[in-house]
N, C-alpha and C. Protein backbone atom coordinates (compact mmCIF):
# COMPACT_ATOMS: atom_id res chain seq x y z
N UNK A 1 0.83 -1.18 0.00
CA UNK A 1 0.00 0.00 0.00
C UNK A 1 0.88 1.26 0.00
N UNK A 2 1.92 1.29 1.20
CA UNK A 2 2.96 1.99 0.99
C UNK A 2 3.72 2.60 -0.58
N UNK A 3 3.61 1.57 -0.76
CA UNK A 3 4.24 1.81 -2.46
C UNK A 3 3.33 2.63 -3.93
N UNK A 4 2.65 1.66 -3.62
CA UNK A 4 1.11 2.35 -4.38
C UNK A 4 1.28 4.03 -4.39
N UNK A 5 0.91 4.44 -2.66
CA UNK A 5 1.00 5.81 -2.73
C UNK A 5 2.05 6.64 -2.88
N UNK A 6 3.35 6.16 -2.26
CA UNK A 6 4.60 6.87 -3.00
C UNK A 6 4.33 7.00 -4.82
N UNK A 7 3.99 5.82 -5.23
CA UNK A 7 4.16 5.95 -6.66
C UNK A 7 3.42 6.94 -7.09
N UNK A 8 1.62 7.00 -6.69
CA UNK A 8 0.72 8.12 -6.76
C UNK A 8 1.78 9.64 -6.91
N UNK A 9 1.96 9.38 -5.61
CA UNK A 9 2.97 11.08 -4.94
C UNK A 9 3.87 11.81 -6.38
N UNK A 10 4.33 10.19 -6.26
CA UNK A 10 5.86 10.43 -7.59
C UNK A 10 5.39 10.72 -8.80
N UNK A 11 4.14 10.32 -9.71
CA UNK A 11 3.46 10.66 -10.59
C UNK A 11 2.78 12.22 -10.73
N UNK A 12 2.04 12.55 -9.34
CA UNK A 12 1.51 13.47 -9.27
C UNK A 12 2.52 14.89 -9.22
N UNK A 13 3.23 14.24 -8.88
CA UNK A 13 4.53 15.53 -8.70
C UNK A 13 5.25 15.75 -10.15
N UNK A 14 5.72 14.29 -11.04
CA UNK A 14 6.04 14.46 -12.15
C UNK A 14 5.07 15.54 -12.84
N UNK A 15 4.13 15.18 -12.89
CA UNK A 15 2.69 16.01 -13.69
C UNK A 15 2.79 17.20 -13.51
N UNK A 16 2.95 17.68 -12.19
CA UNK A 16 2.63 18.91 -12.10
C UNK A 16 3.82 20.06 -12.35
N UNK A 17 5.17 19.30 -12.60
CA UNK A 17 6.46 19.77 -12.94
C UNK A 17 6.48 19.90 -14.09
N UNK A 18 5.76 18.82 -14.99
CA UNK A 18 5.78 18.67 -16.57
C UNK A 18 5.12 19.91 -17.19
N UNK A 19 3.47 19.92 -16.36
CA UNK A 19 2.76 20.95 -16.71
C UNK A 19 3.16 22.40 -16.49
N UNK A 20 3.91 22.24 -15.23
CA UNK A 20 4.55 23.99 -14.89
C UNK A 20 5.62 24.22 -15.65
N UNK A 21 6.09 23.12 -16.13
CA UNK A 21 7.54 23.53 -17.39
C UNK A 21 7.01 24.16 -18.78
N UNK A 22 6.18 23.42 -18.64
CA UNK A 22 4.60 23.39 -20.47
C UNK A 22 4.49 24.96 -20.41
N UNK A 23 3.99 25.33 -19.09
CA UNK A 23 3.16 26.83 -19.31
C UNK A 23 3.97 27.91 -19.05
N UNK A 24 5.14 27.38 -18.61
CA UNK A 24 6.74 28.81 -18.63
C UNK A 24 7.34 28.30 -19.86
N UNK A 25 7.21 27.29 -20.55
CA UNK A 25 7.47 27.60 -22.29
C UNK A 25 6.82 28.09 -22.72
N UNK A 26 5.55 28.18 -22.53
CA UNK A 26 4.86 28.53 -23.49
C UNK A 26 4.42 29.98 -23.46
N UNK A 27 4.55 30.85 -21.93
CA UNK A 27 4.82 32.02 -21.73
C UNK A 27 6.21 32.89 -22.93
N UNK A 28 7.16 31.78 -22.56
CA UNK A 28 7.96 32.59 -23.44
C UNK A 28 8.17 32.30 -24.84
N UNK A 29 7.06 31.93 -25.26
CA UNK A 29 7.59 31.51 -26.86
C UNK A 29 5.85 32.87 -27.09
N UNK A 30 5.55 33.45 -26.26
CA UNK A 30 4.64 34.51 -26.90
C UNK A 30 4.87 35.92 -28.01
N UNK A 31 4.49 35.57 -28.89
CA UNK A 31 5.32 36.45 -29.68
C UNK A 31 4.47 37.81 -28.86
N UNK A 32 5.81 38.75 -29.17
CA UNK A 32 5.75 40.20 -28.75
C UNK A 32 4.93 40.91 -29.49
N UNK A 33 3.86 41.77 -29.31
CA UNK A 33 3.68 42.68 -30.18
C UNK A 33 4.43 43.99 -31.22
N UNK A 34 3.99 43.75 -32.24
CA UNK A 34 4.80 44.49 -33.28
C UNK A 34 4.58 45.87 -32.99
N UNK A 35 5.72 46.46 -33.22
CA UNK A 35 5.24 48.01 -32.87
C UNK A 35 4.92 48.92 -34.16
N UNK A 36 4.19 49.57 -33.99
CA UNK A 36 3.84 50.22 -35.07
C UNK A 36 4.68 51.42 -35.65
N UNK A 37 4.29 52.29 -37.04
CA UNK A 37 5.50 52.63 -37.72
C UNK A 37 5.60 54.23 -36.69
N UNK A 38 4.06 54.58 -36.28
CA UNK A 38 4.50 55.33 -35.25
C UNK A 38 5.33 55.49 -34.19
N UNK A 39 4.95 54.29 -33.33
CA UNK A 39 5.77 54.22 -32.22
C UNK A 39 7.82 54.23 -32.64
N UNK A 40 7.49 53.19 -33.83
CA UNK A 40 8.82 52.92 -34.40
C UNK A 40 9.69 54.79 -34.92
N UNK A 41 8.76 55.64 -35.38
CA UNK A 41 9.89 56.64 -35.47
C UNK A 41 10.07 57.55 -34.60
N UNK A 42 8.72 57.38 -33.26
CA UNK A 42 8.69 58.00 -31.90
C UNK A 42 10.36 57.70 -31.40
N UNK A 43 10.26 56.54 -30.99
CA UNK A 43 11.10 56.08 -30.22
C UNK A 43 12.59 56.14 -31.20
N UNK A 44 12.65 56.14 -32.40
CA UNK A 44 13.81 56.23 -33.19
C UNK A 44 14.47 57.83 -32.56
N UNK A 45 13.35 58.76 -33.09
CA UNK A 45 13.50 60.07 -33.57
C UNK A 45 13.61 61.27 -32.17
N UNK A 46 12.78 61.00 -31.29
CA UNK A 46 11.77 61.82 -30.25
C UNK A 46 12.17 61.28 -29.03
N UNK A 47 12.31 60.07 -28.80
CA UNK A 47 12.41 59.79 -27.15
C UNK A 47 13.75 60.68 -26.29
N UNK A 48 14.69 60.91 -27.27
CA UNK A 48 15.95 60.88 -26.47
C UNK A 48 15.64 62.15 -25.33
N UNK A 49 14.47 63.17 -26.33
CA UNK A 49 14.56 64.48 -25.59
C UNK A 49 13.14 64.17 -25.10
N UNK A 50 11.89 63.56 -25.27
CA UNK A 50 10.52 63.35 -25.02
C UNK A 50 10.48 62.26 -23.94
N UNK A 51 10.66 62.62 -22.96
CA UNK A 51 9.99 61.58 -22.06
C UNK A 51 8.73 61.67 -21.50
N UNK A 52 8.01 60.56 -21.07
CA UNK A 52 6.87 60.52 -21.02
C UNK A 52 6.34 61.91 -20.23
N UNK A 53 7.29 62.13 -19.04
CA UNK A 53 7.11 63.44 -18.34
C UNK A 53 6.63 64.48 -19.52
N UNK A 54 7.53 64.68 -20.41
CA UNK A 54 7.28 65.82 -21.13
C UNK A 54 5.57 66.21 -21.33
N UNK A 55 5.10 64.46 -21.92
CA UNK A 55 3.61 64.90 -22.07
C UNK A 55 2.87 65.07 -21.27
N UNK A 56 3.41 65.01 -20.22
CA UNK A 56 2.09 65.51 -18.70
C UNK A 56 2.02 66.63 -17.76
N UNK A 57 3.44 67.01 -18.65
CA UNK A 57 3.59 68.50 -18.15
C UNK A 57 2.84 69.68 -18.17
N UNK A 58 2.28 70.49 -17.08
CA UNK A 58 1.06 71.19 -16.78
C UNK A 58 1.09 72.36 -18.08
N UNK A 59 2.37 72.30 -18.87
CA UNK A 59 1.54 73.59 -19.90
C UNK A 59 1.79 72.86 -21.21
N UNK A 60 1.57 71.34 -21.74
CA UNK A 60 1.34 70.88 -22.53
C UNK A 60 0.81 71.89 -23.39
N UNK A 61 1.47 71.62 -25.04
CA UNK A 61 0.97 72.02 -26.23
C UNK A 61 -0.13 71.14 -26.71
N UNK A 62 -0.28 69.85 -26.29
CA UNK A 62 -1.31 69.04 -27.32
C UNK A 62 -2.19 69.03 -26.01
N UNK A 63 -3.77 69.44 -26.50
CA UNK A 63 -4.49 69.93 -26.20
C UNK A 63 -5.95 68.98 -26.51
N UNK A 64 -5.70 68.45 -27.85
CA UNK A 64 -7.02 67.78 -28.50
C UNK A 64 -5.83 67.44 -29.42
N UNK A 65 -6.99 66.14 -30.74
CA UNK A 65 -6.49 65.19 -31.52
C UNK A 65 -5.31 66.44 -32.95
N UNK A 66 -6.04 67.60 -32.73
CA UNK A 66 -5.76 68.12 -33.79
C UNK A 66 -3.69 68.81 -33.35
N UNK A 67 -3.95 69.31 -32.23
CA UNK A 67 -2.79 70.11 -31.77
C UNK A 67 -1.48 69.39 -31.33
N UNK A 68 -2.13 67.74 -31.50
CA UNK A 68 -1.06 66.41 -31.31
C UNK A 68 -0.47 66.86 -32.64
N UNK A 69 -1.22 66.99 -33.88
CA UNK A 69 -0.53 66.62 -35.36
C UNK A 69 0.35 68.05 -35.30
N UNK A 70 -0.33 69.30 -34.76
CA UNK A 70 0.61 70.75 -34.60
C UNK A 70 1.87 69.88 -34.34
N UNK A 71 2.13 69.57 -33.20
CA UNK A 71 3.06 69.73 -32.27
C UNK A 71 4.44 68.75 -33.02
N UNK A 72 3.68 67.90 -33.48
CA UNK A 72 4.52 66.51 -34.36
C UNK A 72 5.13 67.44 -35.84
N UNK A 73 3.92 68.08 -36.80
CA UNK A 73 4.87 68.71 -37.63
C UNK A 73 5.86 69.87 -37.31
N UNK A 74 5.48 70.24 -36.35
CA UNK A 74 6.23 71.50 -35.77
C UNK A 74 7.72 70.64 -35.38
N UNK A 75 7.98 69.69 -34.11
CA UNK A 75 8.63 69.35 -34.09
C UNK A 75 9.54 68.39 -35.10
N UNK A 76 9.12 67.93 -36.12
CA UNK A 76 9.93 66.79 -36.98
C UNK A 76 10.46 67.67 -38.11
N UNK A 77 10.08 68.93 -37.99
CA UNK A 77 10.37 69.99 -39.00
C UNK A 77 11.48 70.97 -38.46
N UNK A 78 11.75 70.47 -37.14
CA UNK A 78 12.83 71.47 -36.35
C UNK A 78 13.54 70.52 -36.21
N UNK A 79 13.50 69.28 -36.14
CA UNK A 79 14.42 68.22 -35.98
C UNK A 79 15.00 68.17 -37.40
N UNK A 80 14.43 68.36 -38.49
CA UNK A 80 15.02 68.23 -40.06
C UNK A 80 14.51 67.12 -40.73
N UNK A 81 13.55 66.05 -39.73
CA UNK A 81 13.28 64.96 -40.12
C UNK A 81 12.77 64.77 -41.72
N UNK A 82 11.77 65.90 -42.11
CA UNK A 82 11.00 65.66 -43.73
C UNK A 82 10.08 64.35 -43.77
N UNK A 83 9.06 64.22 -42.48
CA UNK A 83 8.36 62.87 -42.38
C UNK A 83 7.23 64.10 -43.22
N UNK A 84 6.57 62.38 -44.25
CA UNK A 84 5.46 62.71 -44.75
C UNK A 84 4.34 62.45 -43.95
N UNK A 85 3.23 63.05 -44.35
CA UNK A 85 2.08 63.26 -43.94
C UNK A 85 1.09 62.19 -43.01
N UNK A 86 1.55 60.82 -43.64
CA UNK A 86 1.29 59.65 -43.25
C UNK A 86 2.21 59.25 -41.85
N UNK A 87 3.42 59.88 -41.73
CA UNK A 87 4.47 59.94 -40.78
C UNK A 87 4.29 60.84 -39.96
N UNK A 88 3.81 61.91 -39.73
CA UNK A 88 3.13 62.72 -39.26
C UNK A 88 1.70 62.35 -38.30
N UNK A 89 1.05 61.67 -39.31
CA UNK A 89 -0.64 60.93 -38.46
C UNK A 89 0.15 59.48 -37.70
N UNK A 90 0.87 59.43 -38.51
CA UNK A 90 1.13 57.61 -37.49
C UNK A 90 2.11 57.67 -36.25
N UNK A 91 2.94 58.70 -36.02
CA UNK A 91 3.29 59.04 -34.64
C UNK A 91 2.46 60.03 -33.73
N UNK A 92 1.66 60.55 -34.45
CA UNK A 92 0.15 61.65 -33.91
C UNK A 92 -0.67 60.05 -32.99
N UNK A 93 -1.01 59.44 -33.68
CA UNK A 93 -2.01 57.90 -33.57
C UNK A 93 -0.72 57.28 -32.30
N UNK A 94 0.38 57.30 -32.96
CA UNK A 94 0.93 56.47 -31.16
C UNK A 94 0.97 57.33 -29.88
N UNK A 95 0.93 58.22 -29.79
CA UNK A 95 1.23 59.41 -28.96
C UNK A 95 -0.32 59.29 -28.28
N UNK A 96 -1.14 59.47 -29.22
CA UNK A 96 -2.21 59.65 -28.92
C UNK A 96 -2.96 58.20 -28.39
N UNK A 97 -3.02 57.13 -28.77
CA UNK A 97 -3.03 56.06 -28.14
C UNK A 97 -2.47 55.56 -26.91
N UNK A 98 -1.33 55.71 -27.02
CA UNK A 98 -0.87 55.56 -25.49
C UNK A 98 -0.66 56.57 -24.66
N UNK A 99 -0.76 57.59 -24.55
CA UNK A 99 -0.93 58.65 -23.93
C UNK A 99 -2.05 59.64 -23.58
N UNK A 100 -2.04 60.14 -24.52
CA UNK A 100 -3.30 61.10 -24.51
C UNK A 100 -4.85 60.96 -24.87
N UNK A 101 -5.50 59.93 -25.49
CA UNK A 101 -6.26 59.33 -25.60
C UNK A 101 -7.76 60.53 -25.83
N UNK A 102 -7.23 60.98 -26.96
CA UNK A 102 -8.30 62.02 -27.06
C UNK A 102 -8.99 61.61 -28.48
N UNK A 103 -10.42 62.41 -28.55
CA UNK A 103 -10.96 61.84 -29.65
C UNK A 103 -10.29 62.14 -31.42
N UNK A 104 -10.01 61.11 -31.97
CA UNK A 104 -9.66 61.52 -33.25
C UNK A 104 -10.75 62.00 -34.41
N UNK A 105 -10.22 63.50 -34.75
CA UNK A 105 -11.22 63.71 -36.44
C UNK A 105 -10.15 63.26 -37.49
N UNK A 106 -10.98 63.82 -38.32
CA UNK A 106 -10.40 63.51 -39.91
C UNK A 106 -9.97 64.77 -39.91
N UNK A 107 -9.38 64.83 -41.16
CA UNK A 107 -8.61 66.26 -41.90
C UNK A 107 -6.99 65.77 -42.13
N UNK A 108 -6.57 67.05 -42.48
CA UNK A 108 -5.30 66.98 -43.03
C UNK A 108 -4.35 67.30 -41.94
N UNK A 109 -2.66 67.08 -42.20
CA UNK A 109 -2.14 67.05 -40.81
C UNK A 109 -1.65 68.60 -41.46
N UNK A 110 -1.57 69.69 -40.90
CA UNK A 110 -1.13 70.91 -41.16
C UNK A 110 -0.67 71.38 -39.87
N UNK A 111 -0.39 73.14 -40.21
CA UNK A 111 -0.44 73.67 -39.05
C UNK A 111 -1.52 74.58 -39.14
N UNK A 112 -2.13 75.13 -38.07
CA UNK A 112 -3.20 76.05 -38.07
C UNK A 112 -3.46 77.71 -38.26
């Protein structure tokens, strides 16, 4: 009888080592999310001097969805960058997604 239940023990313990090995592989074989082309020229172009502080700072320029796209051509145009328009809305869209979370319109990205 003795034996029986050691063996139980020894099984049940294998199992539950097998299974906890299963689900920390399988944690790390999760692919990462891709970052988008926004975030990708945020963080290329902008982070070194933009930290998140910057955007929560009490006399913030971006204001609403529109004064995000100000602030992006204003800045990528003092940086020398020459991002097109589409480069312009797609770091406007990461900024604004993870940060500021204000409602987006349509229109063109300009200045005002």
């Amino acid at each position: 009888m003795k034996d029986f239940l050691t063996r139980n023990m020894l099984r049940a313990a294998l199992a539950t080592v097998v299974a906890l090995a299963g689900a920390s592989a399988m944690a790390q074989v999760q692919p990462q999310p891709v970052p988008t082309r926004g975030e990708l020229l945020y963080t290329t172009h902008c982070i070194t001097c933009h930290t998140s502080q910057m955007h929560w700072r009490n006399d913030k320029q971006a204001t609403d969805w529109e004064s995000i796209k100000v602030q992006v051509r204003r800045w990528q145009g003092i940086a020398g960058l020459a991002w097109s328009d589409a480069d312009i809305t797609e770091v406007s869209r990461y900024l604004n997604d993870t940060i500021y979370q204000y409602p987006q319109t349509g229109g063109s990205v300009g200045m005002r």
